[in-house]
C-alpha atoms as a PDB file:
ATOM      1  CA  UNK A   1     136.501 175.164 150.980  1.00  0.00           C
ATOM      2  CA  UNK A   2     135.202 173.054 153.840  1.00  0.00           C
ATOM      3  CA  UNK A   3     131.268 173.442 152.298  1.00  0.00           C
ATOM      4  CA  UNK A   4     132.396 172.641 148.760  1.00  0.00           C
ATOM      5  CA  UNK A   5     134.368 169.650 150.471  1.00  0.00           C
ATOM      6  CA  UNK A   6     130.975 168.572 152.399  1.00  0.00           C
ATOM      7  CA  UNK A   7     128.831 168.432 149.673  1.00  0.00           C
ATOM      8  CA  UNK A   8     131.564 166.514 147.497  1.00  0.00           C
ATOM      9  CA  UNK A   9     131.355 164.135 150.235  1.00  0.00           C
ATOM     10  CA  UNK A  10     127.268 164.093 150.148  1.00  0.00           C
ATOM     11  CA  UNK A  11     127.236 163.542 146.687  1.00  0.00           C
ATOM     12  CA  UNK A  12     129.404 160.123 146.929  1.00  0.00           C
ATOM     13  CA  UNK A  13     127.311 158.767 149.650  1.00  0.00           C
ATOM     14  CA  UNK A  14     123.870 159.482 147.573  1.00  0.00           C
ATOM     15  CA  UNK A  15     125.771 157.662 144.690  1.00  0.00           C
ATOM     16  CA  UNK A  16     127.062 154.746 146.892  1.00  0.00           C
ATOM     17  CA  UNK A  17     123.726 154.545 148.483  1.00  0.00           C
ATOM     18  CA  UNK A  18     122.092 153.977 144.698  1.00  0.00           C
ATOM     19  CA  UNK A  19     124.558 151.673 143.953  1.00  0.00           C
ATOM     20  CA  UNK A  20     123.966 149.744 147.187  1.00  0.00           C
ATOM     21  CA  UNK A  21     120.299 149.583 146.300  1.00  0.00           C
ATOM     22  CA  UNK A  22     120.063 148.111 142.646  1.00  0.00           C
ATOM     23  CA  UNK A  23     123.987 146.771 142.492  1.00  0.00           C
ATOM     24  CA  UNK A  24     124.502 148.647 139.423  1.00  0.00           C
ATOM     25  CA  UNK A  25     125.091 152.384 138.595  1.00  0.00           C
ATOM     26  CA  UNK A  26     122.592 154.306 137.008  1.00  0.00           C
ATOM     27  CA  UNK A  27     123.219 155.952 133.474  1.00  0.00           C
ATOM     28  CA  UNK A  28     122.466 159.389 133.633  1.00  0.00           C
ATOM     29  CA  UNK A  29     120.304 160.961 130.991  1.00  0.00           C
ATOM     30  CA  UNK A  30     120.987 163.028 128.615  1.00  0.00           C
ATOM     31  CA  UNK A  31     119.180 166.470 128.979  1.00  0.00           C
ATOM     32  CA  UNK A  32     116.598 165.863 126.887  1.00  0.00           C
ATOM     33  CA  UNK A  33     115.707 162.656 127.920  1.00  0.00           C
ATOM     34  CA  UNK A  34     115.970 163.802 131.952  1.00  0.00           C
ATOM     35  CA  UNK A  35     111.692 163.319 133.033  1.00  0.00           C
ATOM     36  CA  UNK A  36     111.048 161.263 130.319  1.00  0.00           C
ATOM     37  CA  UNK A  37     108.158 158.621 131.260  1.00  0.00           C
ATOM     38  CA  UNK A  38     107.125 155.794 129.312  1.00  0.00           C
ATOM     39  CA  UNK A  39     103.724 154.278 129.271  1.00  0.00           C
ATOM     40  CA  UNK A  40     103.158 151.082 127.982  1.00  0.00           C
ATOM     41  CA  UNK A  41     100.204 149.459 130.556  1.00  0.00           C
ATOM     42  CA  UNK A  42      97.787 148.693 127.050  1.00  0.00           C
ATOM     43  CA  UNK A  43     100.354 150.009 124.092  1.00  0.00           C
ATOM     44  CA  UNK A  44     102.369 146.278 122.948  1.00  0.00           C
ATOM     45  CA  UNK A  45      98.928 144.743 123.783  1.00  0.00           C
ATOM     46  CA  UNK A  46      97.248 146.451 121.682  1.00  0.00           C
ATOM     47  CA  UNK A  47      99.695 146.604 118.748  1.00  0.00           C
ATOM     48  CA  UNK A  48     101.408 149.858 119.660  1.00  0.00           C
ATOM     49  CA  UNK A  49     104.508 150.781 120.511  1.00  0.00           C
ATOM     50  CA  UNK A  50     104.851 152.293 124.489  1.00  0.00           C
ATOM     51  CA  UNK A  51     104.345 156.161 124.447  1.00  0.00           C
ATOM     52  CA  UNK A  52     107.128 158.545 125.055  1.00  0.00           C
ATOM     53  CA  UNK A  53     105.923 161.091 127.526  1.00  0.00           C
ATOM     54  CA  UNK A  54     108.451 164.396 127.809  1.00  0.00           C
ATOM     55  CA  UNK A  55     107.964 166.382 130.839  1.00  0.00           C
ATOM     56  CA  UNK A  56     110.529 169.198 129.993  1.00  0.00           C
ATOM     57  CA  UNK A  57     107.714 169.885 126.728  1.00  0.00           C
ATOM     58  CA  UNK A  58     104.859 169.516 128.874  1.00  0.00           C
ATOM     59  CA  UNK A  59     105.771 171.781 131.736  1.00  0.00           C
ATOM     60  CA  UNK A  60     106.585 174.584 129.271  1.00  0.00           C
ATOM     61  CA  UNK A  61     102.718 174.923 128.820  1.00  0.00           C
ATOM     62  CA  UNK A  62     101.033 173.926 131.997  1.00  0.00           C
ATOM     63  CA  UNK A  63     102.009 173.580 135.781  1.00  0.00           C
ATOM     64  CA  UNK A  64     102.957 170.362 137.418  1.00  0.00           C
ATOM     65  CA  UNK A  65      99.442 170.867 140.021  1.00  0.00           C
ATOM     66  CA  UNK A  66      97.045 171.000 136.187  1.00  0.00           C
ATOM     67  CA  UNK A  67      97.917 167.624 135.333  1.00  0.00           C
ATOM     68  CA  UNK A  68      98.407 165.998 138.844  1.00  0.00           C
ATOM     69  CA  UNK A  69      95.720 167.419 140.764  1.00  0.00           C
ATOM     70  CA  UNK A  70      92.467 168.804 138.243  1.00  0.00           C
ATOM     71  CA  UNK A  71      93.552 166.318 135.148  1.00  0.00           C
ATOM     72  CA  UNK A  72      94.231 162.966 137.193  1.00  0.00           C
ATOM     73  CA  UNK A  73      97.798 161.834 136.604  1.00  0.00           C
ATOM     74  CA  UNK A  74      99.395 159.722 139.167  1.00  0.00           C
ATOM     75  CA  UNK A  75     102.760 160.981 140.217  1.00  0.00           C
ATOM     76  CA  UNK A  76     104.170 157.432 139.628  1.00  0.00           C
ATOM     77  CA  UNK A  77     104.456 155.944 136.054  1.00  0.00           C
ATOM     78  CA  UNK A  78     102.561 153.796 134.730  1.00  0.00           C
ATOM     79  CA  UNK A  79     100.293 153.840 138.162  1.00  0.00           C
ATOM     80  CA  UNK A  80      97.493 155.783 136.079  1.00  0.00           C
ATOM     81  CA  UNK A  81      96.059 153.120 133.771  1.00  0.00           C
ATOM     82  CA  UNK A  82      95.288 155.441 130.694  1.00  0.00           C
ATOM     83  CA  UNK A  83      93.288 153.767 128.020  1.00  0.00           C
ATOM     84  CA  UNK A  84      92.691 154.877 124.604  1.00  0.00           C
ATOM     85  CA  UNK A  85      88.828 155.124 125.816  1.00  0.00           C
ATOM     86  CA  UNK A  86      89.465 157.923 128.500  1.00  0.00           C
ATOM     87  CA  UNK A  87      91.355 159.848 125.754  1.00  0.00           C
ATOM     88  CA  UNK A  88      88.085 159.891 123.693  1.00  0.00           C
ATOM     89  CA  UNK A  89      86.098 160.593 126.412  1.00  0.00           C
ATOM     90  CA  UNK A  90      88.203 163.161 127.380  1.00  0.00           C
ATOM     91  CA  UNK A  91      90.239 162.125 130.484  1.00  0.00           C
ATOM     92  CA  UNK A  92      93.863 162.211 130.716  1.00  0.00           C
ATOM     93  CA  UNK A  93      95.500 162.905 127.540  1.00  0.00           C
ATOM     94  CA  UNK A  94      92.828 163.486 125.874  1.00  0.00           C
ATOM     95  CA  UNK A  95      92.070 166.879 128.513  1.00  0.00           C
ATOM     96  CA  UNK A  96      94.222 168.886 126.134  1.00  0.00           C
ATOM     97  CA  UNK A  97      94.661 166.465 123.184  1.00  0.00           C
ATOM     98  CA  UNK A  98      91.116 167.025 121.754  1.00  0.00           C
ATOM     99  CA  UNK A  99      91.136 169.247 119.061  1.00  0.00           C
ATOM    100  CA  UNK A 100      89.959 171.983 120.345  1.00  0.00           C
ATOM    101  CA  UNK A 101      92.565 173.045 123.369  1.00  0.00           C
ATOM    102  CA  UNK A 102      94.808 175.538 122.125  1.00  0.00           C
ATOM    103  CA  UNK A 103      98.005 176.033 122.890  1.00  0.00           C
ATOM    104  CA  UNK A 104     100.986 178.149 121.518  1.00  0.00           C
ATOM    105  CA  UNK A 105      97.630 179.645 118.931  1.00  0.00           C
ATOM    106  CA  UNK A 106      97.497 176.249 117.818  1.00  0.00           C
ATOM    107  CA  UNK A 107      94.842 173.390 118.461  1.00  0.00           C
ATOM    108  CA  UNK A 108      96.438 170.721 120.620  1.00  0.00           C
ATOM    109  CA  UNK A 109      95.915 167.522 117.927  1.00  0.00           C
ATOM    110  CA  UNK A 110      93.596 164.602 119.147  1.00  0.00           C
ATOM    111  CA  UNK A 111      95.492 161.856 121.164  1.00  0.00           C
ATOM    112  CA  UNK A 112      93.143 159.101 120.226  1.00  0.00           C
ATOM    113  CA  UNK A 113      90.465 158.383 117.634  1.00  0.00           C
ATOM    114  CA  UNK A 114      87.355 155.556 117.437  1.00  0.00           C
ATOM    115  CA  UNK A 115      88.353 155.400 114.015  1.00  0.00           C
ATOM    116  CA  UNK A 116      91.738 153.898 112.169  1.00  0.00           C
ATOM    117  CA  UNK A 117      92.679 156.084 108.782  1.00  0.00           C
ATOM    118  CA  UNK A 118      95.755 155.809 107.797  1.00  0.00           C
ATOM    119  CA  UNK A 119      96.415 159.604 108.497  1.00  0.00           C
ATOM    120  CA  UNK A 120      94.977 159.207 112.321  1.00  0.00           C
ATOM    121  CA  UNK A 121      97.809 155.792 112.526  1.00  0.00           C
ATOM    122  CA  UNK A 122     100.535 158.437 111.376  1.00  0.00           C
ATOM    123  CA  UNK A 123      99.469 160.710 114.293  1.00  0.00           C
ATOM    124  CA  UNK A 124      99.415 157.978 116.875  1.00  0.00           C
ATOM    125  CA  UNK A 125     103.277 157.725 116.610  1.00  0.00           C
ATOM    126  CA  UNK A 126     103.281 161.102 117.908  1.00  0.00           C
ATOM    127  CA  UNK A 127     102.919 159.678 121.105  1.00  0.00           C
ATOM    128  CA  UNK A 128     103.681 155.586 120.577  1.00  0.00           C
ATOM    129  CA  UNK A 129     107.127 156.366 119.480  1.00  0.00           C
ATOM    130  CA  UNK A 130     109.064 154.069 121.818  1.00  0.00           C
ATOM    131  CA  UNK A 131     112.068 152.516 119.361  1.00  0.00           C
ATOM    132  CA  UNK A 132     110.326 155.052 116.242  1.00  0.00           C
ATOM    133  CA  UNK A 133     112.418 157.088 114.343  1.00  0.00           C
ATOM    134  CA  UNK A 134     109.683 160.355 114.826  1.00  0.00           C
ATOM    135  CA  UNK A 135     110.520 163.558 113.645  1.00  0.00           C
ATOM    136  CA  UNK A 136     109.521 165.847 116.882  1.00  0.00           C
ATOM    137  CA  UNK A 137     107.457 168.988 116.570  1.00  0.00           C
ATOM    138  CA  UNK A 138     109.821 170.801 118.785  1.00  0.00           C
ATOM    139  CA  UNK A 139     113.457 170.785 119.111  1.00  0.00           C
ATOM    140  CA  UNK A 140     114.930 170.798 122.923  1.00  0.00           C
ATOM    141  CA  UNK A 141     118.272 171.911 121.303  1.00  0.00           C
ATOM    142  CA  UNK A 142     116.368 174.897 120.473  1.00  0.00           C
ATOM    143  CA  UNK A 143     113.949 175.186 123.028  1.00  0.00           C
ATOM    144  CA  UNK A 144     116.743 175.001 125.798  1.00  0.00           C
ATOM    145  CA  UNK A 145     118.945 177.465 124.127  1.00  0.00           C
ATOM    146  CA  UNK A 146     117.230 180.649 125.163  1.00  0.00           C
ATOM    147  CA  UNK A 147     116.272 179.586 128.661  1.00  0.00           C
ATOM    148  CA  UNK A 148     118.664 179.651 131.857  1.00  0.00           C
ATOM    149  CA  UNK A 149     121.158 177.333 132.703  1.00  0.00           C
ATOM    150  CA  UNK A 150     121.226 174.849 134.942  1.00  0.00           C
ATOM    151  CA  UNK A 151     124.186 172.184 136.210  1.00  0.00           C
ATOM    152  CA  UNK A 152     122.021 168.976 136.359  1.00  0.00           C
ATOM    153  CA  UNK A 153     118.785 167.873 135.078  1.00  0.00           C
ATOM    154  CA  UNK A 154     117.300 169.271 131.888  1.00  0.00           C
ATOM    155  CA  UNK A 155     120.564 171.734 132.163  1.00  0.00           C
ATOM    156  CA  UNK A 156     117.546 174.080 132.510  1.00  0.00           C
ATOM    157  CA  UNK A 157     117.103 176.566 135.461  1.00  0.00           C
ATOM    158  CA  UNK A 158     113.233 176.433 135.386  1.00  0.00           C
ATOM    159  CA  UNK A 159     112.896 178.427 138.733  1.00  0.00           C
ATOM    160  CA  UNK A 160     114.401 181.434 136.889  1.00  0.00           C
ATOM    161  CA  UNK A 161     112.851 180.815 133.726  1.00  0.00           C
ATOM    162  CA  UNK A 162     109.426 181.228 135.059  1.00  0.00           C
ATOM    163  CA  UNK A 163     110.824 184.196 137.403  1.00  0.00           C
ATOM    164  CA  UNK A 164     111.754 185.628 133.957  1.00  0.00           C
ATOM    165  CA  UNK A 165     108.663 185.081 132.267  1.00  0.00           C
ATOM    166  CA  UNK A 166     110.568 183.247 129.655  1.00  0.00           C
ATOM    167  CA  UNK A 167     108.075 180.152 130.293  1.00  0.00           C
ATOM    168  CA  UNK A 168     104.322 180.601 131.696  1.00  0.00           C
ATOM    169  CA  UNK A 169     102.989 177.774 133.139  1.00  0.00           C
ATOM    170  CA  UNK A 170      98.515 178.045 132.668  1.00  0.00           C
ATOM    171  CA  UNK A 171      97.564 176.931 136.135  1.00  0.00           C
ATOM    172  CA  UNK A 172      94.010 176.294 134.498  1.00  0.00           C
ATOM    173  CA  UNK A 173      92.441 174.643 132.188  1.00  0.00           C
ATOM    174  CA  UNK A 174      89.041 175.218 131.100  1.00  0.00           C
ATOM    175  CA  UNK A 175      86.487 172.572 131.657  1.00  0.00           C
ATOM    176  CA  UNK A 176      88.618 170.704 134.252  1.00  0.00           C
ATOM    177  CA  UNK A 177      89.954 173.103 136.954  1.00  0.00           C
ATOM    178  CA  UNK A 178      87.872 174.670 139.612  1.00  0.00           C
ATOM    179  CA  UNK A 179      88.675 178.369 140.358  1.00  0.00           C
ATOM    180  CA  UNK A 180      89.201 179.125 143.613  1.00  0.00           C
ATOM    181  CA  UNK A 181      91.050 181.351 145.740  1.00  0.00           C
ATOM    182  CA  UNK A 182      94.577 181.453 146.362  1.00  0.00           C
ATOM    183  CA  UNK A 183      95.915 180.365 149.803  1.00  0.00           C
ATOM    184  CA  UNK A 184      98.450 182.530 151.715  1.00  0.00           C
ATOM    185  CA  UNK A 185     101.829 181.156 151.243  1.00  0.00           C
ATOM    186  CA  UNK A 186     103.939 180.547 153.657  1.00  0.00           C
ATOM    187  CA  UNK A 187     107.162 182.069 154.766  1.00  0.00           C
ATOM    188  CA  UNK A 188     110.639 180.255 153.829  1.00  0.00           C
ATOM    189  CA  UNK A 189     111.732 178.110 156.509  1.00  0.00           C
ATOM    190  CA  UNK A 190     115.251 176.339 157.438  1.00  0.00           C
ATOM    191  CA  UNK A 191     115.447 172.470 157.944  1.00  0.00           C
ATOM    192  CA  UNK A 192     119.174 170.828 159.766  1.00  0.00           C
ATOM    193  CA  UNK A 193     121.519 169.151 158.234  1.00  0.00           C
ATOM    194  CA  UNK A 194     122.265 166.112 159.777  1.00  0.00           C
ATOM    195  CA  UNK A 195     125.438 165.932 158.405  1.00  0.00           C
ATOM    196  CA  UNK A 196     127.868 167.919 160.099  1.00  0.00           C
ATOM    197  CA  UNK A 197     129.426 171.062 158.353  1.00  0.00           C
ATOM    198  CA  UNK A 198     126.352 171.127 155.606  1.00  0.00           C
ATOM    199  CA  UNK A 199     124.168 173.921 155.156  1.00  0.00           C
ATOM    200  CA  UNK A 200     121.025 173.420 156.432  1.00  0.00           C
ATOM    201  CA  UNK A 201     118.206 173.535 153.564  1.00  0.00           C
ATOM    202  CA  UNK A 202     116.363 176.299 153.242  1.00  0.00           C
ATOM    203  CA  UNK A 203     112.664 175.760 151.622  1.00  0.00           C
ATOM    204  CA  UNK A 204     110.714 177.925 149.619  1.00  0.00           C
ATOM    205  CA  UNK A 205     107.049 177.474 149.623  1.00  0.00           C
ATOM    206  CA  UNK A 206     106.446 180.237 147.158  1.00  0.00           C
ATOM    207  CA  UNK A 207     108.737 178.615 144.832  1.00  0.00           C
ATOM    208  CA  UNK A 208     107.157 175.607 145.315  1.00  0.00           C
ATOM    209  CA  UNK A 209     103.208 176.762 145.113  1.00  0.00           C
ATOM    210  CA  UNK A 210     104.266 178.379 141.578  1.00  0.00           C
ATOM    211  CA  UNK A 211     104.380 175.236 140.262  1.00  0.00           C
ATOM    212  CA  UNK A 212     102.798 172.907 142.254  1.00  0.00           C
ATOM    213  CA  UNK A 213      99.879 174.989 145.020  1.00  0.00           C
ATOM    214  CA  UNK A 214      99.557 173.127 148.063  1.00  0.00           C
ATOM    215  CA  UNK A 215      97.692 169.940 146.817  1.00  0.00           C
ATOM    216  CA  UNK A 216     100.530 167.823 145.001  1.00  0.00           C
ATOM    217  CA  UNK A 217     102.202 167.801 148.122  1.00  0.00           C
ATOM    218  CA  UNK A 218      99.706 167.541 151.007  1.00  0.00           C
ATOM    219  CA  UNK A 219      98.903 165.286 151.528  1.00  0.00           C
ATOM    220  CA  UNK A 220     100.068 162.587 149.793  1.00  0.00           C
ATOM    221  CA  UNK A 221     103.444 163.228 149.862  1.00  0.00           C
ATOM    222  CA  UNK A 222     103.727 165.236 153.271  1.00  0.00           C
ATOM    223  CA  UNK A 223     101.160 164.315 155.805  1.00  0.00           C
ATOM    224  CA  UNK A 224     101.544 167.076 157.370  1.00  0.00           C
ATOM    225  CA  UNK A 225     101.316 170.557 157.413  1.00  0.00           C
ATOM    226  CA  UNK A 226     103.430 171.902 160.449  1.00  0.00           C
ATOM    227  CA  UNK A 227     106.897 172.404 159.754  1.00  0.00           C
ATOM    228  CA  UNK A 228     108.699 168.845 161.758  1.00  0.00           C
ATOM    229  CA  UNK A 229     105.003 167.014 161.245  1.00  0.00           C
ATOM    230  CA  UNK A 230     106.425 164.714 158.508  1.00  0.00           C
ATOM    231  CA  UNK A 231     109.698 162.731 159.631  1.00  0.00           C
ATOM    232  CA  UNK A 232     112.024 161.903 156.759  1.00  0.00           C
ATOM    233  CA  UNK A 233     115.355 160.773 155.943  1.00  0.00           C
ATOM    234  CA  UNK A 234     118.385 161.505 153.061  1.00  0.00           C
ATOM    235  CA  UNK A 235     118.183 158.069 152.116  1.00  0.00           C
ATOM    236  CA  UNK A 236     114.311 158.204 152.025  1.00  0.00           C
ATOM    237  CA  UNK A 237     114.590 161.056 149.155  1.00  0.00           C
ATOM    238  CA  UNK A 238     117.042 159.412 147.624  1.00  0.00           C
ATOM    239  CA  UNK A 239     114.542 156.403 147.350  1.00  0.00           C
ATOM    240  CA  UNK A 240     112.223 158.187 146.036  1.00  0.00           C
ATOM    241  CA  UNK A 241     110.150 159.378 148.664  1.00  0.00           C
ATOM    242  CA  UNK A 242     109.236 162.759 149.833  1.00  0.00           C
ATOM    243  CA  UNK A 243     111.534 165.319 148.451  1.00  0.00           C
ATOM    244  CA  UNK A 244     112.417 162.774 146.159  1.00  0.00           C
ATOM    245  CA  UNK A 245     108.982 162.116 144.416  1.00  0.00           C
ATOM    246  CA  UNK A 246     109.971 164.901 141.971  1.00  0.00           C
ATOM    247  CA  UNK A 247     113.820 165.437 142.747  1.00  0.00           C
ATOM    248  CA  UNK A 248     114.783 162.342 141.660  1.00  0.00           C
ATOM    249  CA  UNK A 249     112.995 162.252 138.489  1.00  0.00           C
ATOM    250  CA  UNK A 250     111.569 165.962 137.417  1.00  0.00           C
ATOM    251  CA  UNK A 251     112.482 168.505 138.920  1.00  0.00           C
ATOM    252  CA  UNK A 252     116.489 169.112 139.532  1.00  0.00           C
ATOM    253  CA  UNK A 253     118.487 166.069 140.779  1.00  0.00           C
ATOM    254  CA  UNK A 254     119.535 165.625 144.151  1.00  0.00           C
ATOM    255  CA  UNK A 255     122.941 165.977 142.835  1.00  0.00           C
ATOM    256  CA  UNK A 256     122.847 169.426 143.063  1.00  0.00           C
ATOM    257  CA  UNK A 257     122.833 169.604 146.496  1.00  0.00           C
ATOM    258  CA  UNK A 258     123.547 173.291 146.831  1.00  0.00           C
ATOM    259  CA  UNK A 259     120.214 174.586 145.618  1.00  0.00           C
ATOM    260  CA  UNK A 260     118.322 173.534 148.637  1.00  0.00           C
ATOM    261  CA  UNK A 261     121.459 173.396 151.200  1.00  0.00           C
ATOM    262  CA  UNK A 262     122.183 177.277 151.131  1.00  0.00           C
ATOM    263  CA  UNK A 263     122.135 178.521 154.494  1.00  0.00           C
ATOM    264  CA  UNK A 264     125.571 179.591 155.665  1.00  0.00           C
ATOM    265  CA  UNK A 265     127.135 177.420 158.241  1.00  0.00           C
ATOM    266  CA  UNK A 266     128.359 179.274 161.497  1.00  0.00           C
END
């Protein structure tokens, strides 16, 4: 009783401290729309509408370290200035979206063209579909219906779904990646609470390298390596920093505080 109380009192001071920050409450999105990015650096310029970017799709197929680390992506939207060139050339989007990638036995179709047919300005609202009424190739109704559940987020436990096997995530892709060897992970460690009668977090860096390796966090989100190297506050995460690069947008929501504060308390 006195956990369940704690964490009912962490959650209203991460939602007071959001509110204190903007001055309005945030809507939160439906499941299919939680991760959802959209670009629009060149798309209204040039005549487009922004493009809809859907993580929960995207991270069925490949792992989070593919497109941050060997493709390019910056973990911040809109910081990666994509342009219809790289596509063609074969940066970015256009690393799968060429044709010739296959995926689910399937070629992944071309994200941009030098050309303008009517049946290549069809495709382009596959992507530029901001405010389009587009038909999607794949349901998330569906999709989500035979994986895990999970309380916040996606409503998708994608920890145990990949435990399961139910989604594999390619951590290469041909052409781009660099194969290397694996590093040794390291052993799960405990971090304090510093809010008295929490559980203290305990973090998984084989759950994390699954999805991630070493390189989308360190070190550009933790500077260091050593276990107390990188200070770091609540309210930091809930900003956005650190923790809350991905938990705050991707992966699950700080809301659901008990799947990093497990320990026991004494």
């Amino acid at each position: 009783m006195k956990r369940t109380l704690t964490v009912i009192i962490l959650v209203v001071i991460l939602a007071a401290v959001a509110f204190a920050q903007t001055g309005v409450k945030k809507k939160r999105p439906l499941p299919f729309e939680y991760g959802r990015v959209v670009i629009n650096n060149y798309s209204e310029k040039a005549g487009l509408a922004p493009v809809v970017f859907d993580h929960w799709l995207h991270r069925t197929k490949f792992t989070c370290r593919v497109c941050h680390v060997d493709v390019g992506f910056a973990m911040k939207s809109g910081a990666t200035e994509i342009k219809a060139a790289d596509n063609i050339s074969g940066y970015y989007c256009g690393a799968c979206h060429n044709n010739r990638t296959v995926a689910d036995g399937k070629k992944v179709f071309e994200a941009c063209s030098k050309t303008a047919s009517a049946e290549e300005k069809t495709r382009c609202l596959r992507c530029h579909s901001l405010g389009k009424k587009v038909k999607p190739e794949y349901d998330f109704g569906n999709f989500a219906g035979r994986l895990p559940k999970g309380r916040f987020g996606n409503g998708i436990d994608w920890e145990k779904a990949e435990e399961e096997g139910l989604v594999k995530p390619v951590d290469f892709l041909e052409g781009v990646s660099i194969k290397r060897p694996a590093l040794a992970v390291q052993k799960d460690f405990a971090l304090g609470a510093k809010l008295e009668g929490m559980p203290d977090i305990i973090f998984s860096h084989k759950k994390h390298t699954v999805w991630n390796s070493c390189e989308v966090c360190h070190p550009e989100i933790f500077i260091g390596v050593q276990k107390g190297a990188t200070k770091y506050s609540m309210i930091e995460i809930f900003n956005g920093k650190y923790c809350g690069v991905c938990h705050t947008s991707v992966a699950f929501p700080l809301t659901d505080c008990q799947r990093c504060h497990i320990k026991p308390t004494q």
